[in-house]
PDB file of N, CA and C in Angstrom:
ATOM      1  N   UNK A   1    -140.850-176.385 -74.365  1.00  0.00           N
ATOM      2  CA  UNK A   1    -141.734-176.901 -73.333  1.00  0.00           C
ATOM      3  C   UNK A   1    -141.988-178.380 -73.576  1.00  0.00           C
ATOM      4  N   UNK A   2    -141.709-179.109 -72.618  1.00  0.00           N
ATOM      5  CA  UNK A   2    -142.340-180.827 -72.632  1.00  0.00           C
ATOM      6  C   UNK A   2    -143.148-180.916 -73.476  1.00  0.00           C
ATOM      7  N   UNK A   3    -143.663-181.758 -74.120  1.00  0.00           N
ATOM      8  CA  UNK A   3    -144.826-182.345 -74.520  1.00  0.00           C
ATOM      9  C   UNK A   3    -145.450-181.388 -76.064  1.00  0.00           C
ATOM     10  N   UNK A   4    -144.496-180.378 -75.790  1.00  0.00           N
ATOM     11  CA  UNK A   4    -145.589-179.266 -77.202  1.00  0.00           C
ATOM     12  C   UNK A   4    -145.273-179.981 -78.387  1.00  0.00           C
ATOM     13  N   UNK A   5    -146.278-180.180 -79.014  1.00  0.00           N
ATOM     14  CA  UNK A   5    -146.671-180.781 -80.623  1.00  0.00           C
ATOM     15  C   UNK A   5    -145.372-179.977 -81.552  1.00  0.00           C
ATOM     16  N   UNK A   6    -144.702-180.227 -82.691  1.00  0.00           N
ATOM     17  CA  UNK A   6    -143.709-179.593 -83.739  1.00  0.00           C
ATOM     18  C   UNK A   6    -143.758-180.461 -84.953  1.00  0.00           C
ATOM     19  N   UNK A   7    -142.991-179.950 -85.671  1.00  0.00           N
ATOM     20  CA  UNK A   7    -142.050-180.352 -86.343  1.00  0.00           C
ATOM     21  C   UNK A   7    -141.296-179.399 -87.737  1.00  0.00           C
ATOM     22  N   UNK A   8    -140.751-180.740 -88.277  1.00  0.00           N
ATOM     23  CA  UNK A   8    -140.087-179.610 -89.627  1.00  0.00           C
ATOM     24  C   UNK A   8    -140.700-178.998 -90.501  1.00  0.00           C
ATOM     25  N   UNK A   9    -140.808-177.515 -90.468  1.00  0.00           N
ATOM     26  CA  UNK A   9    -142.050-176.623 -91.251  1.00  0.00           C
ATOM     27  C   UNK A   9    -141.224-176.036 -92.768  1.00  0.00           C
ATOM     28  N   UNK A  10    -141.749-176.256 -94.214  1.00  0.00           N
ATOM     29  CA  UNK A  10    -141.296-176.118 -94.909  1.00  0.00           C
ATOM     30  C   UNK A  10    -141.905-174.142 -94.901  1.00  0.00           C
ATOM     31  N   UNK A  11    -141.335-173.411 -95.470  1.00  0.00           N
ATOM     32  CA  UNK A  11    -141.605-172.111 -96.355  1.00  0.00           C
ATOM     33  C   UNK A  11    -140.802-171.676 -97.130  1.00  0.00           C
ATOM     34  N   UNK A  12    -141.850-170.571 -97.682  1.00  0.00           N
ATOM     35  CA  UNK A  12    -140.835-170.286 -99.259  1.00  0.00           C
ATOM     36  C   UNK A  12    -139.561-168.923 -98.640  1.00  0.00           C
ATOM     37  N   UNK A  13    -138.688-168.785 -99.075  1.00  0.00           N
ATOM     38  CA  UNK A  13    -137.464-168.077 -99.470  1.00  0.00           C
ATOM     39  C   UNK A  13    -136.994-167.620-100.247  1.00  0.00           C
ATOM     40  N   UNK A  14    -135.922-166.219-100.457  1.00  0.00           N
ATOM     41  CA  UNK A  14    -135.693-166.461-101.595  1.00  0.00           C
ATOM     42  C   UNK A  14    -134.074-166.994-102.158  1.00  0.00           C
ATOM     43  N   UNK A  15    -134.242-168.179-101.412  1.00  0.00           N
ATOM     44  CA  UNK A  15    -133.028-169.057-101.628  1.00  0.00           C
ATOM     45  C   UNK A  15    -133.135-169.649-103.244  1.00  0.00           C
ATOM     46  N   UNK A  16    -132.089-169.922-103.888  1.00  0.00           N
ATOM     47  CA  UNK A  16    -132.224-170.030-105.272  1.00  0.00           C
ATOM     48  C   UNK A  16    -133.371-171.294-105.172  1.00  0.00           C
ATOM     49  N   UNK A  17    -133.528-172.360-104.246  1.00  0.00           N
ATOM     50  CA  UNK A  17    -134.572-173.270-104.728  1.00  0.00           C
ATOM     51  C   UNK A  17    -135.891-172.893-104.452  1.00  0.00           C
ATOM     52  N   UNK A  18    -136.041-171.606-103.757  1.00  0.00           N
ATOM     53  CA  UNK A  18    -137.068-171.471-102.807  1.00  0.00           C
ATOM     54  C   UNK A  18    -138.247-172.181-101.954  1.00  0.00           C
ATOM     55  N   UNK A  19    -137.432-172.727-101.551  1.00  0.00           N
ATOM     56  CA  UNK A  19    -138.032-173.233-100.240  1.00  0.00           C
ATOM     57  C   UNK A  19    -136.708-173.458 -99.164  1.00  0.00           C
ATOM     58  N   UNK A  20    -137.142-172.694 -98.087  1.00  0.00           N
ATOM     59  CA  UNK A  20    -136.293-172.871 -96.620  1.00  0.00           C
ATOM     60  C   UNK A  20    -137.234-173.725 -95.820  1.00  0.00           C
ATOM     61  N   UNK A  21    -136.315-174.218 -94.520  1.00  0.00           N
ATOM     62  CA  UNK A  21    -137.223-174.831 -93.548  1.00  0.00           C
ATOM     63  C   UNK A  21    -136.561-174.223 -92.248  1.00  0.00           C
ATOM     64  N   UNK A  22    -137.690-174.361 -91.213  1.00  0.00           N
ATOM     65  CA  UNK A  22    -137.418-174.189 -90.370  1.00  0.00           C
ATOM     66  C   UNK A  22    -137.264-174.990 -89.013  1.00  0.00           C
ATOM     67  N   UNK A  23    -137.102-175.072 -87.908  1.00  0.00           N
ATOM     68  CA  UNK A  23    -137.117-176.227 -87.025  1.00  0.00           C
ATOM     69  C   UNK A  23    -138.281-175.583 -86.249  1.00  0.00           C
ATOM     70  N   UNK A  24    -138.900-176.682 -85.645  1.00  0.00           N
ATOM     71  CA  UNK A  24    -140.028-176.004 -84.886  1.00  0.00           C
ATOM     72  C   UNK A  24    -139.583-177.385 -83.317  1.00  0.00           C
ATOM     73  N   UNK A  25    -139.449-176.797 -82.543  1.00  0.00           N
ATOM     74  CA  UNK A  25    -139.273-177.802 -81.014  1.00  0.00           C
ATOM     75  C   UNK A  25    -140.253-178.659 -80.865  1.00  0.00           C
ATOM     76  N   UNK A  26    -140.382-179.745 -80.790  1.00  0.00           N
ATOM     77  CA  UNK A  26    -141.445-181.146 -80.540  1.00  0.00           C
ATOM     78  C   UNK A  26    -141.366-181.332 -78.603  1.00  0.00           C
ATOM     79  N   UNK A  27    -140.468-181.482 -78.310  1.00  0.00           N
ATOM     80  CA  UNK A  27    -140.366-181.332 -76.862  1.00  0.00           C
ATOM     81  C   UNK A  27    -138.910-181.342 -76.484  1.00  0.00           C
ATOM     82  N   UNK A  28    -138.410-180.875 -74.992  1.00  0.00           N
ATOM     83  CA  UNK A  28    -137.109-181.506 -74.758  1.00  0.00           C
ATOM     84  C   UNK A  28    -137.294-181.664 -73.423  1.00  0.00           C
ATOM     85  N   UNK A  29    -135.908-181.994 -72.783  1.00  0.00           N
ATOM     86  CA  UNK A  29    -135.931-182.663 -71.462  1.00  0.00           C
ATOM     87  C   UNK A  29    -134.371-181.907 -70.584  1.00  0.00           C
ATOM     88  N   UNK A  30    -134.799-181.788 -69.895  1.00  0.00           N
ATOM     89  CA  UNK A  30    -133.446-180.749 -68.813  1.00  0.00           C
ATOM     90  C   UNK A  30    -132.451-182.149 -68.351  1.00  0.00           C
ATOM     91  N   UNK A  31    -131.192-182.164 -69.150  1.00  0.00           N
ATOM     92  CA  UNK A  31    -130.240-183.176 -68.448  1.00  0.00           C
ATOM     93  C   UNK A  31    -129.667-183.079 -67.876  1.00  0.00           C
ATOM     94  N   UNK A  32    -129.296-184.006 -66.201  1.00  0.00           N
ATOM     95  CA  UNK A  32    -128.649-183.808 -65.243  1.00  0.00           C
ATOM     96  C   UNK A  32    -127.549-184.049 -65.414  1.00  0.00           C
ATOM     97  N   UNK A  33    -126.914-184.384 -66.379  1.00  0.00           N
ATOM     98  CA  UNK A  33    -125.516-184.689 -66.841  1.00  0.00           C
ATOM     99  C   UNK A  33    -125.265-184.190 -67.773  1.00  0.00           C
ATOM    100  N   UNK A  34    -124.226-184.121 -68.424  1.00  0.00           N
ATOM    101  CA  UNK A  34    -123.456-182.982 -69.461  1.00  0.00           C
ATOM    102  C   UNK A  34    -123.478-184.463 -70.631  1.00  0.00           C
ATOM    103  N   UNK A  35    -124.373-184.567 -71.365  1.00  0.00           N
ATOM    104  CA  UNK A  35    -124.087-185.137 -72.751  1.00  0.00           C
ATOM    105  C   UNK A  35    -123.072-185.646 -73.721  1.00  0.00           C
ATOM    106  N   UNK A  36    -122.812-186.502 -73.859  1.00  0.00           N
ATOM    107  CA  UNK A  36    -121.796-186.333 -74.898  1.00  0.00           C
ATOM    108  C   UNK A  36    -122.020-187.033 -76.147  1.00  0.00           C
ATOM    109  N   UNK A  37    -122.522-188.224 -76.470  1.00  0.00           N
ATOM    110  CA  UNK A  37    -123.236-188.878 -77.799  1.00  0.00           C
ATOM    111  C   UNK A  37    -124.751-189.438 -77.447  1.00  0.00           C
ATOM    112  N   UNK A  38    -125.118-189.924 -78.449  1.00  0.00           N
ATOM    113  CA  UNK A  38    -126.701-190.917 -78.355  1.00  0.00           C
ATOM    114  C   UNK A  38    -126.493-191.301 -79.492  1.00  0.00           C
ATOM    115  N   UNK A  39    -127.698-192.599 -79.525  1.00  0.00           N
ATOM    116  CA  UNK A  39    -127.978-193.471 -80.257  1.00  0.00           C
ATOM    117  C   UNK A  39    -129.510-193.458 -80.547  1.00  0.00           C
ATOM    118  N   UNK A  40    -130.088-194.053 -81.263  1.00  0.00           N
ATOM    119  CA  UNK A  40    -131.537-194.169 -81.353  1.00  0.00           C
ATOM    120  C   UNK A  40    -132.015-195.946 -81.909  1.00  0.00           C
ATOM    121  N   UNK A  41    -133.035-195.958 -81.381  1.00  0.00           N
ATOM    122  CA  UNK A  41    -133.800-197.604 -81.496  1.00  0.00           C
ATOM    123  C   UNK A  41    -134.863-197.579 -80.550  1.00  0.00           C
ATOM    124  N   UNK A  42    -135.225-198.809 -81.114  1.00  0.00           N
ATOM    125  CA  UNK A  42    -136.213-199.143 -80.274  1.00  0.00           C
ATOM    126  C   UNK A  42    -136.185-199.963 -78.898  1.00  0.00           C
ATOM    127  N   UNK A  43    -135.141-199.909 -78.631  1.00  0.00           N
ATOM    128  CA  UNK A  43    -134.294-200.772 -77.140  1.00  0.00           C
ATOM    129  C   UNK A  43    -135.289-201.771 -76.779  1.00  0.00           C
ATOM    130  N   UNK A  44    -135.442-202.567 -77.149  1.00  0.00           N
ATOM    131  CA  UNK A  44    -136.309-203.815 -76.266  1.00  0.00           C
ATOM    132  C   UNK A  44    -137.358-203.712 -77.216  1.00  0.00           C
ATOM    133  N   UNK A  45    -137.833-203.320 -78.221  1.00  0.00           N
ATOM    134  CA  UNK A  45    -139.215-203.240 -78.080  1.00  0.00           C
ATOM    135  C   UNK A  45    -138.751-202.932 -80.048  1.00  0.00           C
ATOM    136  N   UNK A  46    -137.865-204.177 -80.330  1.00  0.00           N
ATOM    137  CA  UNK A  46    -137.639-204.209 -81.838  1.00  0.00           C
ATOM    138  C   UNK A  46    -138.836-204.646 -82.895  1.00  0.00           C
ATOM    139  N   UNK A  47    -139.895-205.012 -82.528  1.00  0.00           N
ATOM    140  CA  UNK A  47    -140.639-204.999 -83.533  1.00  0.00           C
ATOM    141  C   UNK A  47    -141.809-203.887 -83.622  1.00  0.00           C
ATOM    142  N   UNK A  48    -141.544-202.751 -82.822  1.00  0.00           N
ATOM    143  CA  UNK A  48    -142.497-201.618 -82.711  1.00  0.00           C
ATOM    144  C   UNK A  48    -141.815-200.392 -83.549  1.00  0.00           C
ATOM    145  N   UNK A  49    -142.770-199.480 -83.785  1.00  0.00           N
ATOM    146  CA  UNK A  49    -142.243-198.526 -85.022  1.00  0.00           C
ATOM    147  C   UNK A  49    -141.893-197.687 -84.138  1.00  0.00           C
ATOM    148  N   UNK A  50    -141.437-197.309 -83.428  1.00  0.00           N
ATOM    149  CA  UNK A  50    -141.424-196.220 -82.217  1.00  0.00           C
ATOM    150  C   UNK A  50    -139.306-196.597 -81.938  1.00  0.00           C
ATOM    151  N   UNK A  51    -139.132-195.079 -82.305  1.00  0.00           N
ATOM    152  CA  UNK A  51    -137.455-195.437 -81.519  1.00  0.00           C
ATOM    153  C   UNK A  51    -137.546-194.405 -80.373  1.00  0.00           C
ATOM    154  N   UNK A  52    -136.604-195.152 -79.396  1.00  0.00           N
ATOM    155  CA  UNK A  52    -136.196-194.322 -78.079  1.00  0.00           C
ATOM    156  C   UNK A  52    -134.315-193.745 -78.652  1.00  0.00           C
ATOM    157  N   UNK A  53    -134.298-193.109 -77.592  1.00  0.00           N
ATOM    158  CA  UNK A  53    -133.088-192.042 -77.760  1.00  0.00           C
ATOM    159  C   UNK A  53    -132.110-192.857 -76.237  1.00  0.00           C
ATOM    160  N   UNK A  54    -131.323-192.866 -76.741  1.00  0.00           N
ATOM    161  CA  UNK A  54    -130.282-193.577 -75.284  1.00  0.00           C
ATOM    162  C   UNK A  54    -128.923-192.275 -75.500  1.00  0.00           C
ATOM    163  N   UNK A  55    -128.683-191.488 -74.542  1.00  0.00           N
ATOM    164  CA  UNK A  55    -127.834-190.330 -74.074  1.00  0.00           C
ATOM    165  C   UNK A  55    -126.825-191.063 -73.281  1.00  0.00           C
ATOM    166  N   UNK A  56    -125.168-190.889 -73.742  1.00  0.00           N
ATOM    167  CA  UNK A  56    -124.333-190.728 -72.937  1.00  0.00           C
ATOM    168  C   UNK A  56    -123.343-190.252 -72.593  1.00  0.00           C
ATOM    169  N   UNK A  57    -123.529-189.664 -71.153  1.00  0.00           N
ATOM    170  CA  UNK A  57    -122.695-188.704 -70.339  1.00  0.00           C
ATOM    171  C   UNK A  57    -121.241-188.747 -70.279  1.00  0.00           C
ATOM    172  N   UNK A  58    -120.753-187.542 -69.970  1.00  0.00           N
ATOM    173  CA  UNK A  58    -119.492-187.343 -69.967  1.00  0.00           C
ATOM    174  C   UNK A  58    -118.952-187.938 -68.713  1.00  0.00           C
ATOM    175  N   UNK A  59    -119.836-188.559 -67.561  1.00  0.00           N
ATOM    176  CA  UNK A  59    -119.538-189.220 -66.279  1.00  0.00           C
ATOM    177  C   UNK A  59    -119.698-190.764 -66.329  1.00  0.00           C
ATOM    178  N   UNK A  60    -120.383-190.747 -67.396  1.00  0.00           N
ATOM    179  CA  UNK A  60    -120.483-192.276 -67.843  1.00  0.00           C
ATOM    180  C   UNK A  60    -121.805-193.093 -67.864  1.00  0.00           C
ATOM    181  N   UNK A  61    -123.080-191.832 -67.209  1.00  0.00           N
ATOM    182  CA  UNK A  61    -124.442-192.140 -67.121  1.00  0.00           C
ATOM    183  C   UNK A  61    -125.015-192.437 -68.760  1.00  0.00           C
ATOM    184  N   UNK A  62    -125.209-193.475 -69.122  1.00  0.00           N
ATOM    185  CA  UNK A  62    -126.582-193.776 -69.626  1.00  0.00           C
ATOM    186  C   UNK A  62    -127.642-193.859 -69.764  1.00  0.00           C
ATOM    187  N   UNK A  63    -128.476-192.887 -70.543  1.00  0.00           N
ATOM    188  CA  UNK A  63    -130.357-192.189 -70.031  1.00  0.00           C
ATOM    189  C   UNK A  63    -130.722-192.675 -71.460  1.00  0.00           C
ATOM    190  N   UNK A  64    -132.119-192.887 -71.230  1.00  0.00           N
ATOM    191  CA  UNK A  64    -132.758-193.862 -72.056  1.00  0.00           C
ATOM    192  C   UNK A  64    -134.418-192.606 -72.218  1.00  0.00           C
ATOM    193  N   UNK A  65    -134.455-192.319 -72.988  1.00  0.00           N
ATOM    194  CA  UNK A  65    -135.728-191.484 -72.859  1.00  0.00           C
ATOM    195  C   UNK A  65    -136.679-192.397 -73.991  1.00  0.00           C
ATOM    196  N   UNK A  66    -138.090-192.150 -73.446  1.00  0.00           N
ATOM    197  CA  UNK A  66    -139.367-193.154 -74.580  1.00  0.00           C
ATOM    198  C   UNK A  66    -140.576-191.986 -74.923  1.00  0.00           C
ATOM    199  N   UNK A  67    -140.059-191.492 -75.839  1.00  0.00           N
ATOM    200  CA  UNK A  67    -140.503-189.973 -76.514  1.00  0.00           C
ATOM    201  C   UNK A  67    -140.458-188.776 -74.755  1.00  0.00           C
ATOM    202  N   UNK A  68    -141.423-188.851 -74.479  1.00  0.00           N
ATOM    203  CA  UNK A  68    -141.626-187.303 -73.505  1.00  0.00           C
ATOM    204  C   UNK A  68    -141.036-187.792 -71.804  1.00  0.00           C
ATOM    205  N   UNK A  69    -140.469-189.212 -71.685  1.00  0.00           N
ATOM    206  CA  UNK A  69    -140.690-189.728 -70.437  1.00  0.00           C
ATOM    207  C   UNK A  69    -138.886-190.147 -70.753  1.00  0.00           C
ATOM    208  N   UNK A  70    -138.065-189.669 -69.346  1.00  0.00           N
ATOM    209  CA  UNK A  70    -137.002-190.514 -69.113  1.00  0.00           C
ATOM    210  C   UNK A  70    -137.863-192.045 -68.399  1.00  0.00           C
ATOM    211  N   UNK A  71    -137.161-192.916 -69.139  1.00  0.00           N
ATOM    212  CA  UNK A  71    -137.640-194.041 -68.466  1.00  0.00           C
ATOM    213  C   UNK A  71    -136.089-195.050 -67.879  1.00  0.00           C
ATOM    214  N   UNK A  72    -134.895-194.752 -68.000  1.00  0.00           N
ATOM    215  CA  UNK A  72    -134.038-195.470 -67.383  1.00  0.00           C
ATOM    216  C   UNK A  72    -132.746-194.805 -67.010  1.00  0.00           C
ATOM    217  N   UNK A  73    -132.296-194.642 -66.135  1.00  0.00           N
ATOM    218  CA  UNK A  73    -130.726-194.052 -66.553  1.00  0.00           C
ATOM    219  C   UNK A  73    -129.462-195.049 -65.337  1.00  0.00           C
ATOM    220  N   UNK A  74    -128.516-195.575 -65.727  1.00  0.00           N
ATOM    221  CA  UNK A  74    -127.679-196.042 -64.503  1.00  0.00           C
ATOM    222  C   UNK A  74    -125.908-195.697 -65.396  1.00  0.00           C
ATOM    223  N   UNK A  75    -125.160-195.915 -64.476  1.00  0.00           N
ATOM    224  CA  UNK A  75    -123.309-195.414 -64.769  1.00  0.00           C
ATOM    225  C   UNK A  75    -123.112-197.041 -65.493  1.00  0.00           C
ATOM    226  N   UNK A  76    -122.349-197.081 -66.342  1.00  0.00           N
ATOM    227  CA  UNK A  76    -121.705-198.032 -66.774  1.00  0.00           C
ATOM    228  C   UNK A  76    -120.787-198.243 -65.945  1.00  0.00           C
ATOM    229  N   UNK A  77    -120.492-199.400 -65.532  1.00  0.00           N
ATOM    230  CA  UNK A  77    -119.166-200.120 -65.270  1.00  0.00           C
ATOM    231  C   UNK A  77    -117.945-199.680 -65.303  1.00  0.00           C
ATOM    232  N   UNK A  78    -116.950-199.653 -64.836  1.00  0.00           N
ATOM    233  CA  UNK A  78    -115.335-198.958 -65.818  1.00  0.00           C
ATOM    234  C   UNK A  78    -115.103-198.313 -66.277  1.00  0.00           C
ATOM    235  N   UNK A  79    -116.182-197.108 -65.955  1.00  0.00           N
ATOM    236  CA  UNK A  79    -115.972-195.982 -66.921  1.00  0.00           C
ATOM    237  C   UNK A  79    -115.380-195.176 -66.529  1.00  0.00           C
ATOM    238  N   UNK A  80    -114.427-194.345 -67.512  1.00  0.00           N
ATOM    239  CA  UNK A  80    -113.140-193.702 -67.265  1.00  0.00           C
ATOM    240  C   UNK A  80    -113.556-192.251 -68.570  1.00  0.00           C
ATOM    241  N   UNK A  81    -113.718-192.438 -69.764  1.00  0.00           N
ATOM    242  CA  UNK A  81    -114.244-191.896 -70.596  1.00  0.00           C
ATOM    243  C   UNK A  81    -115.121-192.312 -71.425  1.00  0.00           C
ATOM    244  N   UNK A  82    -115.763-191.030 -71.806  1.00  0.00           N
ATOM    245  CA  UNK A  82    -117.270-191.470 -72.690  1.00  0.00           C
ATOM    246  C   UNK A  82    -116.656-191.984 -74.398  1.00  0.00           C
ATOM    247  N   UNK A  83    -117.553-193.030 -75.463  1.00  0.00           N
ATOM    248  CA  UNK A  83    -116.843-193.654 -76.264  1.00  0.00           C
ATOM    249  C   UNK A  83    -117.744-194.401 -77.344  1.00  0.00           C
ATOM    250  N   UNK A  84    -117.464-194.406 -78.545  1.00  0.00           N
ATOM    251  CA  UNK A  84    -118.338-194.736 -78.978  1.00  0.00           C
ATOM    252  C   UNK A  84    -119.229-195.519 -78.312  1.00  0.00           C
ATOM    253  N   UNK A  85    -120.950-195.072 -79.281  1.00  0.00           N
ATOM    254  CA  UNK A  85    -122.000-196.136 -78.631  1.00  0.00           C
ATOM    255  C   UNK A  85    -122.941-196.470 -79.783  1.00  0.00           C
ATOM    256  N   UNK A  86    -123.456-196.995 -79.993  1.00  0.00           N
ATOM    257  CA  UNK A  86    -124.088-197.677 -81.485  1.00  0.00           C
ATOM    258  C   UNK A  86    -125.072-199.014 -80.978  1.00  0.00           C
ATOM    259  N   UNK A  87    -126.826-198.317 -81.557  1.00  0.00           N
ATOM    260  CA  UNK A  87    -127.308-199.622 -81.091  1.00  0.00           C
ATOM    261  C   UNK A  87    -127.637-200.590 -82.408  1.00  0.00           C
ATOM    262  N   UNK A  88    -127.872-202.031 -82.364  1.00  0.00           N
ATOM    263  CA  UNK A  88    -127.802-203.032 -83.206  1.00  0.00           C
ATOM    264  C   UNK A  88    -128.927-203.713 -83.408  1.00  0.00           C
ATOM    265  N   UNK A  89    -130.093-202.789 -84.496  1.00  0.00           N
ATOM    266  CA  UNK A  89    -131.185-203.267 -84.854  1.00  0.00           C
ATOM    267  C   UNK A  89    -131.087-205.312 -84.610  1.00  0.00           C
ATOM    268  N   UNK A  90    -129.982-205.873 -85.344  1.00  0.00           N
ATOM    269  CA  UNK A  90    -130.402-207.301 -85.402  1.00  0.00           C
ATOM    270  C   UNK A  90    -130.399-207.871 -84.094  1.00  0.00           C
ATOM    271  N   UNK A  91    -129.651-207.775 -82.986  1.00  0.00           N
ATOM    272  CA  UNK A  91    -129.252-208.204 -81.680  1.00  0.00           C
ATOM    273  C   UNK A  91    -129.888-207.670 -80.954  1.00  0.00           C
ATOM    274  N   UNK A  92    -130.781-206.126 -81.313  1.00  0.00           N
ATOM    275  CA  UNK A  92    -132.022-205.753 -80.454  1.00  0.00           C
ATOM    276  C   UNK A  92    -130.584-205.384 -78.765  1.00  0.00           C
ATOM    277  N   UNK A  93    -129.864-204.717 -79.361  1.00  0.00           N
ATOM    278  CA  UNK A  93    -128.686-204.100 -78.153  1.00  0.00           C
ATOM    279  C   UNK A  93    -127.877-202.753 -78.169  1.00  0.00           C
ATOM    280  N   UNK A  94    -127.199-202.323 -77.411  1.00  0.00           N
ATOM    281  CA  UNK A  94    -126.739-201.162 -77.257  1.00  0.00           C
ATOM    282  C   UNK A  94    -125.321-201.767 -76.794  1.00  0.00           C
ATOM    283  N   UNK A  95    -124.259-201.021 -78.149  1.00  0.00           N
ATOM    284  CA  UNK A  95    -122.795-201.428 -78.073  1.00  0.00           C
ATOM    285  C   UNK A  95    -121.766-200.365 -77.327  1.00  0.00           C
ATOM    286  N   UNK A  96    -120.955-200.669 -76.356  1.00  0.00           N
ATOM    287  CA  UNK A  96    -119.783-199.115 -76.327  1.00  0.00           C
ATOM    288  C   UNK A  96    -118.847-199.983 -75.745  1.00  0.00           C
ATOM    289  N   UNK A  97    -117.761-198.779 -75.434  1.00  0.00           N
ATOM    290  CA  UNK A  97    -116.168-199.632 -75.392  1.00  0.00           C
ATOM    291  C   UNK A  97    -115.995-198.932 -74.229  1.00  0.00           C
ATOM    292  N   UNK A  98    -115.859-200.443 -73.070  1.00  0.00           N
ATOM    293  CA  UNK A  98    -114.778-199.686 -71.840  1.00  0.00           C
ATOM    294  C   UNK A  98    -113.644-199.002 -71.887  1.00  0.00           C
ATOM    295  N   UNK A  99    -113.362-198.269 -70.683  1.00  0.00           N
ATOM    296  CA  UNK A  99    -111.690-197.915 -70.846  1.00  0.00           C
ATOM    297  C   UNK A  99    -110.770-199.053 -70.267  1.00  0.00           C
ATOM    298  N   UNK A 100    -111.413-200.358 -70.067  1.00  0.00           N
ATOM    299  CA  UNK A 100    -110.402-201.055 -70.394  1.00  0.00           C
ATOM    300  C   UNK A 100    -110.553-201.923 -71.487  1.00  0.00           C
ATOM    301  N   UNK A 101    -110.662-201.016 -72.556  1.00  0.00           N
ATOM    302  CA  UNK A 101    -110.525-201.474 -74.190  1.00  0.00           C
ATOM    303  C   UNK A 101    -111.615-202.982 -74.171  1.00  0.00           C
ATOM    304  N   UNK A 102    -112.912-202.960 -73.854  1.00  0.00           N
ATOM    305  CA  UNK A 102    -113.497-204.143 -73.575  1.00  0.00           C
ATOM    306  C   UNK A 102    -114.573-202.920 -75.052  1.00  0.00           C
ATOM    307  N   UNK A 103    -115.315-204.097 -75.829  1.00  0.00           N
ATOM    308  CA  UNK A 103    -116.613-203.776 -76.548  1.00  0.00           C
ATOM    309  C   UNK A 103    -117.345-204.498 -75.426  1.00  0.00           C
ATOM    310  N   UNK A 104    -118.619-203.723 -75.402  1.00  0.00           N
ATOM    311  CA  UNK A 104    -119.718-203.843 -74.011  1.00  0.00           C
ATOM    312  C   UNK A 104    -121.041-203.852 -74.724  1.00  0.00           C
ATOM    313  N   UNK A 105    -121.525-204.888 -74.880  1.00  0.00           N
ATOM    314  CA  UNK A 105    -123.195-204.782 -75.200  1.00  0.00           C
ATOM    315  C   UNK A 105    -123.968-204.884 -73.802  1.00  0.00           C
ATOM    316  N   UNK A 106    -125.109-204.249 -74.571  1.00  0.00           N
ATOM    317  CA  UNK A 106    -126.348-204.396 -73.546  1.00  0.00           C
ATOM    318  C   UNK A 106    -127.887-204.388 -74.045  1.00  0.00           C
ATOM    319  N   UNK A 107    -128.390-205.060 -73.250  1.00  0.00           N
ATOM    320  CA  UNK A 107    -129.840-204.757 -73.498  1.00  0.00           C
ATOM    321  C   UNK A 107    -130.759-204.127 -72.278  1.00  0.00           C
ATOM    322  N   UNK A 108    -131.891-203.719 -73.306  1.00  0.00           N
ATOM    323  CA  UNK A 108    -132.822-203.010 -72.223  1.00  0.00           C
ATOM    324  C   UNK A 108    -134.338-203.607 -72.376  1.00  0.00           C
TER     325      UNK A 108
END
């Protein structure tokens, strides 16, 4: 469910170290596109402790979520297939490679 509070819950087991964990859901979001990598940062907003999640599609959409809120999504340019994407704490940008073999930064 959106918005429900989580996280990683330690308990005991009887795994030789004993302690297992479990995942507990923090929130998620229903995507209109079929996924294929992400990145994480703080997109624009590099001197805040807070990272956003940037998703991209197997159609070539780029979605930008800021914890519980999509806040951006548009198609890249030339896109033919989805491809590496990597964002760049120092340049405060988001890197990927056209299919016509171009490296593509961006900012948000």
């Amino acid at each position: 469910r959106p918005g429900e509070a989580g996280g990683l819950v330690s308990g005991e087991s009887d795994l030789a170290s004993g302690v297992a964990y479990d995942l507990k859901l923090i929130y998620q979001h229903r995507l209109k596109h079929t996924a294929y990598n992400m990145c994480q940062g703080p997109f624009g907003r590099a001197s805040t402790q807070t990272d956003f999640i940037c998703i991209q599609s197997l159609d070539g959409v780029v979605t930008i979520y800021e914890n519980e809120v999509q806040s951006y999504a548009c198609y890249l340019p030339e896109f033919l297939l989805p491809g590496p994407i990597a964002y760049c704490r120092q340049l405060d940008a988001i890197f990927t490679a056209s299919s016509a073999r171009f490296v593509q930064c961006y900012r948000y």
